[in-house]
N, C-alpha and C. Protein backbone atom coordinates (compact mmCIF):
# COMPACT_ATOMS: atom_id res chain seq x y z
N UNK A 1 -5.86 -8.74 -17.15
CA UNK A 1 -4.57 -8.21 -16.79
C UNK A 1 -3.46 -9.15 -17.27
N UNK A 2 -2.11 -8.27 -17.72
CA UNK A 2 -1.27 -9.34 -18.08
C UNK A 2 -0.33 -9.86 -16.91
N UNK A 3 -0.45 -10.38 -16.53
CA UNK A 3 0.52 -10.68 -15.25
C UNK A 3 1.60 -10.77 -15.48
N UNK A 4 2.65 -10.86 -17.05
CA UNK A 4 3.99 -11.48 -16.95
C UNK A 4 4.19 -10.06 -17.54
N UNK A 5 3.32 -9.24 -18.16
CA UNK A 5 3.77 -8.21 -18.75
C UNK A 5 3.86 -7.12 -17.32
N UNK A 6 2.99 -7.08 -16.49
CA UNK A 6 3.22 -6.02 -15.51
C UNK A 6 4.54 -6.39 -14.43
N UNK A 7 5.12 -7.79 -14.55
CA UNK A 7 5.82 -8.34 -13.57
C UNK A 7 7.31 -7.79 -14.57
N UNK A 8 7.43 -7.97 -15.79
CA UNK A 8 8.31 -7.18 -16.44
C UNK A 8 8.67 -5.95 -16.28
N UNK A 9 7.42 -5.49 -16.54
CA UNK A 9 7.42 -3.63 -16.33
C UNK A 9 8.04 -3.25 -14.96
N UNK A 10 7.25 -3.76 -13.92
CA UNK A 10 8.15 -3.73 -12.87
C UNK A 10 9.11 -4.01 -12.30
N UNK A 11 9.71 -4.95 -12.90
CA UNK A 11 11.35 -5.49 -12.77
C UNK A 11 11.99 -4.50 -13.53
N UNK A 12 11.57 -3.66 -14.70
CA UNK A 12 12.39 -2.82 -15.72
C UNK A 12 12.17 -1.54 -15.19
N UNK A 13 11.70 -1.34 -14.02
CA UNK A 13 11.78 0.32 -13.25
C UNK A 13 10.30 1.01 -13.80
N UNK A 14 10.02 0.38 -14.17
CA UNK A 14 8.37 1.90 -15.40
C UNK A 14 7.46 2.04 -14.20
N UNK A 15 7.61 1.14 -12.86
CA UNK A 15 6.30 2.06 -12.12
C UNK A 15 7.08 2.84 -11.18
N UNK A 16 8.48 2.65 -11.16
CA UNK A 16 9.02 3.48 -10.02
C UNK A 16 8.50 5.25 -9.87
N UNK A 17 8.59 5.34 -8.66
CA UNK A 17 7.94 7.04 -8.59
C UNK A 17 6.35 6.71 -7.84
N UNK A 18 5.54 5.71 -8.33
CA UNK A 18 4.45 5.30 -8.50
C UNK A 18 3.94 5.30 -6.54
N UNK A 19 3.43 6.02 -6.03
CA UNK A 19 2.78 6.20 -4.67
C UNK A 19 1.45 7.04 -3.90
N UNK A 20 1.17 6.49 -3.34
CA UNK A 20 -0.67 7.15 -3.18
C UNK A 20 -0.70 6.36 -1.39
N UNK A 21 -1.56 7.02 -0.89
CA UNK A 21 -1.93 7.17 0.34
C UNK A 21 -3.89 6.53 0.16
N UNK A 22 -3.89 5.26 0.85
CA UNK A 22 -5.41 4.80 0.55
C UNK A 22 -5.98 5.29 1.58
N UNK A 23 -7.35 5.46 0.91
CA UNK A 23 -8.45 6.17 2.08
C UNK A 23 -8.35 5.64 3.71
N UNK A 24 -8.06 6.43 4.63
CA UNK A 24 -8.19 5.34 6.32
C UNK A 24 -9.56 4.92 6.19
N UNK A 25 -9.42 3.58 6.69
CA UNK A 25 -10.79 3.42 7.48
C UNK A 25 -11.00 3.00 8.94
N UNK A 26 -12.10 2.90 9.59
CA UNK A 26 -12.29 2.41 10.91
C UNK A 26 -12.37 0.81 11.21
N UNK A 27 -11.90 0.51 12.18
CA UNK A 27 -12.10 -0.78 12.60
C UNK A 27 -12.86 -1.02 13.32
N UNK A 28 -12.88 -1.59 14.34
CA UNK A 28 -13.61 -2.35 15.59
C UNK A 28 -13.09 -1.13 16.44
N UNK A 29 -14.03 -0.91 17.01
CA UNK A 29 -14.28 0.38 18.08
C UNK A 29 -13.12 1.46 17.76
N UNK A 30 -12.62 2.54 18.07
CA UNK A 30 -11.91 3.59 17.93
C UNK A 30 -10.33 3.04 17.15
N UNK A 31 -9.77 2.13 16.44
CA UNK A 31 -9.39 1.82 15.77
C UNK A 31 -9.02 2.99 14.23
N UNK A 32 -8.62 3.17 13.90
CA UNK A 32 -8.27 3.57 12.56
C UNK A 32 -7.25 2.92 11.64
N UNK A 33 -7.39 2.61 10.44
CA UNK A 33 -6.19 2.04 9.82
C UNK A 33 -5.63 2.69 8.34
N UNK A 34 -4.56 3.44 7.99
CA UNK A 34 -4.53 3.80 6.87
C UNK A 34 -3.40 2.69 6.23
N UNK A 35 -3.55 2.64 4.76
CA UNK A 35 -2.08 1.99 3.79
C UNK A 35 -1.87 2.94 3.27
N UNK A 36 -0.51 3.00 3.09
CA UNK A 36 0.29 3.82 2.26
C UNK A 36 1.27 2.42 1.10
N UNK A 37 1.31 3.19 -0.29
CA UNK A 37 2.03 2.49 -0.80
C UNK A 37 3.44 3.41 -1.60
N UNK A 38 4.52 2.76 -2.02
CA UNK A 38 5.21 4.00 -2.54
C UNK A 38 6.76 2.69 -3.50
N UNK A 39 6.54 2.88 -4.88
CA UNK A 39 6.89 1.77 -5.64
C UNK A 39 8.68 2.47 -5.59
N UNK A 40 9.67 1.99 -5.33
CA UNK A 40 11.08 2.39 -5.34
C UNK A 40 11.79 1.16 -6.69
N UNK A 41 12.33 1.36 -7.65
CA UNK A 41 12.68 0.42 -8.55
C UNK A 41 12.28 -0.76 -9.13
N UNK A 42 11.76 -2.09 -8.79
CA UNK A 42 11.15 -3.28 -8.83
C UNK A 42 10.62 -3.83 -7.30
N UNK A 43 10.50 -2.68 -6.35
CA UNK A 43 9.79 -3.05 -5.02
C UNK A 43 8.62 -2.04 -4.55
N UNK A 44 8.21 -2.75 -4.16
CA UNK A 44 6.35 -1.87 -3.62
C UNK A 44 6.78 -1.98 -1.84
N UNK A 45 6.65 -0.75 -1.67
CA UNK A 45 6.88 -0.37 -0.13
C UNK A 45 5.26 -0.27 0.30
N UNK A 46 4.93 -1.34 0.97
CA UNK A 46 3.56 -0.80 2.04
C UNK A 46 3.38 -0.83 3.08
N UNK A 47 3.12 0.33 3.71
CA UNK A 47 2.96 0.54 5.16
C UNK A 47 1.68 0.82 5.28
N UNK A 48 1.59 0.12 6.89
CA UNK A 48 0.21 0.21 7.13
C UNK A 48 0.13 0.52 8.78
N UNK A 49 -0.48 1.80 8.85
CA UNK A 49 -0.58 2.30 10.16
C UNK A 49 -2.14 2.29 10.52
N UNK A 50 -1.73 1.93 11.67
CA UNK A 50 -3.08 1.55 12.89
C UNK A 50 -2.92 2.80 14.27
N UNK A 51 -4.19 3.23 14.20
CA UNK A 51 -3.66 4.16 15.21
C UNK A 51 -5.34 4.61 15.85
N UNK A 52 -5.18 4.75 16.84
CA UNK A 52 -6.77 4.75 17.71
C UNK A 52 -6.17 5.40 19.28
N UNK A 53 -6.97 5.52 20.11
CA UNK A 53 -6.92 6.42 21.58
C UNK A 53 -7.52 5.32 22.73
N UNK A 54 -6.79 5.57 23.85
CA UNK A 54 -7.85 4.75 24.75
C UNK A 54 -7.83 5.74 26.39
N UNK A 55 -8.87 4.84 27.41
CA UNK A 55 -8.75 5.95 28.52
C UNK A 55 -7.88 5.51 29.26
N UNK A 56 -7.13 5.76 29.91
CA UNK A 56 -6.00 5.57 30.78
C UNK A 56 -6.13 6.18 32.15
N UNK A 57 -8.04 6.19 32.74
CA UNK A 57 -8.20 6.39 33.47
C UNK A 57 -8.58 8.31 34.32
N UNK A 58 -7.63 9.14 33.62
CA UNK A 58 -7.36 10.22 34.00
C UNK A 58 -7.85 11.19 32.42
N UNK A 59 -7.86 10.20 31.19
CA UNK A 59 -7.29 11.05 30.14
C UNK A 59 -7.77 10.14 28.66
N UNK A 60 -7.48 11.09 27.72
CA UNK A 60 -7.86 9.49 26.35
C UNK A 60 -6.17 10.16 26.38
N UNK A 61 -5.66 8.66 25.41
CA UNK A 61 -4.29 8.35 24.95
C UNK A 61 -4.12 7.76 23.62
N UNK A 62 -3.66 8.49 22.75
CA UNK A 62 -3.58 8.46 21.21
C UNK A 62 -2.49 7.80 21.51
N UNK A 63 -2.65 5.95 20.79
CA UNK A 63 -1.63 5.41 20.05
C UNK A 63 -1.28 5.05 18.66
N UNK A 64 -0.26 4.89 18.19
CA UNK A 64 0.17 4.50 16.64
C UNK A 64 1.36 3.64 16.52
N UNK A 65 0.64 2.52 15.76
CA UNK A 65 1.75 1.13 14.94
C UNK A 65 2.13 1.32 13.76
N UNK A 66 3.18 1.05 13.60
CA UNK A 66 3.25 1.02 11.59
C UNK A 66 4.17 -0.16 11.61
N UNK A 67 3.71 -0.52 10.58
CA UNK A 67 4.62 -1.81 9.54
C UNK A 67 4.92 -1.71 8.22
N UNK A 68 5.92 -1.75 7.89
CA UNK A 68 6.00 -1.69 6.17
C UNK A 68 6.55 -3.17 5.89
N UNK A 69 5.88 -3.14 4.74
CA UNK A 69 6.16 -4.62 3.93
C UNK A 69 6.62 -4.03 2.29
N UNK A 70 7.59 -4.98 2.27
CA UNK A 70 8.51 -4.84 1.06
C UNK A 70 8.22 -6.02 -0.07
N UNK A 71 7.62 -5.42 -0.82
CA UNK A 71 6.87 -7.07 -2.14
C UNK A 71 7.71 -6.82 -3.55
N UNK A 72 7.86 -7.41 -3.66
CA UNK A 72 8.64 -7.77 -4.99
C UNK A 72 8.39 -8.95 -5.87
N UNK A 73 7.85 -8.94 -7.11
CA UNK A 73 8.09 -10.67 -7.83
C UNK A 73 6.60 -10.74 -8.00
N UNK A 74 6.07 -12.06 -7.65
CA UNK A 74 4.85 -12.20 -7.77
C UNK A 74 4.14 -11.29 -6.47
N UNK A 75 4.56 -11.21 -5.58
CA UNK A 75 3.90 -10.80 -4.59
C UNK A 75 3.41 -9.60 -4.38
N UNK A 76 4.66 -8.35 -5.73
CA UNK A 76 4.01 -7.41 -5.60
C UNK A 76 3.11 -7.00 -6.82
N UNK A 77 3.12 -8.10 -7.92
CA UNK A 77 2.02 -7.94 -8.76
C UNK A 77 0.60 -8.35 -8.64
N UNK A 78 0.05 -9.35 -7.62
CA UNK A 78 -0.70 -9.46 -6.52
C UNK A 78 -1.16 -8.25 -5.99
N UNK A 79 -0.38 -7.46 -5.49
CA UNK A 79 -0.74 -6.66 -4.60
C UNK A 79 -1.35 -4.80 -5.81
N UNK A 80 -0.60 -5.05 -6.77
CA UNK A 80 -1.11 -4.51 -8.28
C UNK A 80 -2.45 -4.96 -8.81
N UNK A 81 -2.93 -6.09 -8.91
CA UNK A 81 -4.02 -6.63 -9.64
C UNK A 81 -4.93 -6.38 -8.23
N UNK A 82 -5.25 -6.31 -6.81
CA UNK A 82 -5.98 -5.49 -5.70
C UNK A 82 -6.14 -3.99 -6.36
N UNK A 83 -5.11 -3.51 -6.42
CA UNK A 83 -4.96 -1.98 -6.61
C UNK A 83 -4.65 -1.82 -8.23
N UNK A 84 -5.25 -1.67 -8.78
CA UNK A 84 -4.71 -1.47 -10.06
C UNK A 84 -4.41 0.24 -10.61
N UNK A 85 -5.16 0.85 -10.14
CA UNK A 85 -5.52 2.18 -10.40
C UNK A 85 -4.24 3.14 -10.55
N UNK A 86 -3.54 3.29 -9.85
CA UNK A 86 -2.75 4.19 -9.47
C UNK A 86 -1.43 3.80 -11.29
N UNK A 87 -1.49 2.48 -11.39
CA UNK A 87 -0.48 2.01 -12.06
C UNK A 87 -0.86 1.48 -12.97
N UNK A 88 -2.54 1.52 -13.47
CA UNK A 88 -2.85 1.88 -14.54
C UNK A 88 -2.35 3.17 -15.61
N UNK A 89 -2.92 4.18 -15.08
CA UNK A 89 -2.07 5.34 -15.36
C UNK A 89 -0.89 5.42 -15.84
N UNK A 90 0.28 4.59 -15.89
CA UNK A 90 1.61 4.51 -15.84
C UNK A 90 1.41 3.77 -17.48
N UNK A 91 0.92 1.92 -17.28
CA UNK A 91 1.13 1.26 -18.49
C UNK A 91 -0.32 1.09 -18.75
N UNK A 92 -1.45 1.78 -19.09
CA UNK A 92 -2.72 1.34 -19.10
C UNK A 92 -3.20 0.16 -20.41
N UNK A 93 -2.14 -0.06 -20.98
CA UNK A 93 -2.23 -1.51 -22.26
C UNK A 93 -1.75 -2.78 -21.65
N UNK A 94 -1.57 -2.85 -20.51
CA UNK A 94 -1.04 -4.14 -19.29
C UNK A 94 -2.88 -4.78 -18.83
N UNK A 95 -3.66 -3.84 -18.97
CA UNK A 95 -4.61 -3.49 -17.76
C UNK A 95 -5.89 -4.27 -18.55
């Protein structure tokens, strides 16, 4: 992978548009966790929701967290060279 060439590309807008929803998986007991990613100009938006049920005695009770993290620079080409796939597609001569 080129790292200074995809850190370009993405400072110059070419993956913007670029977003996909990763498979959920399970955690430690009734747990679920999905990422979502969704690229806006030279920033990678990822959110990551956690969401599972518990008994509350009378009943089960569906809860849900989310966090989004905003990467830019090295941090979100890092987070590109994990995931390459989606943004292959886009510059696949980076790859």
């Amino acid at each position: 992978m080129d790292f200074e060439g995809i850190l370009a590309a993405l400072q110059a807008g070419e993956f913007d548009g670029v977003n996909h929803d990763y498979k959920p998986y399970k955690g430690y007991g009734k747990t679920s966790y999905q990422t979502s990613m969704h690229v806006v100009g030279d920033t990678i938006n990822v959110t990551k929701t956690s969401s599972g049920k518990f008994f509350n005695g009378k009943e089960n009770e569906r809860w849900s967290e989310s966090s989004t993290d905003l990467l830019s620079g090295p941090a979100a080409v890092n987070f590109i060279e994990q995931r390459p796939y989606y943004f292959q597609q886009v510059r696949p001569d980076l790859f």
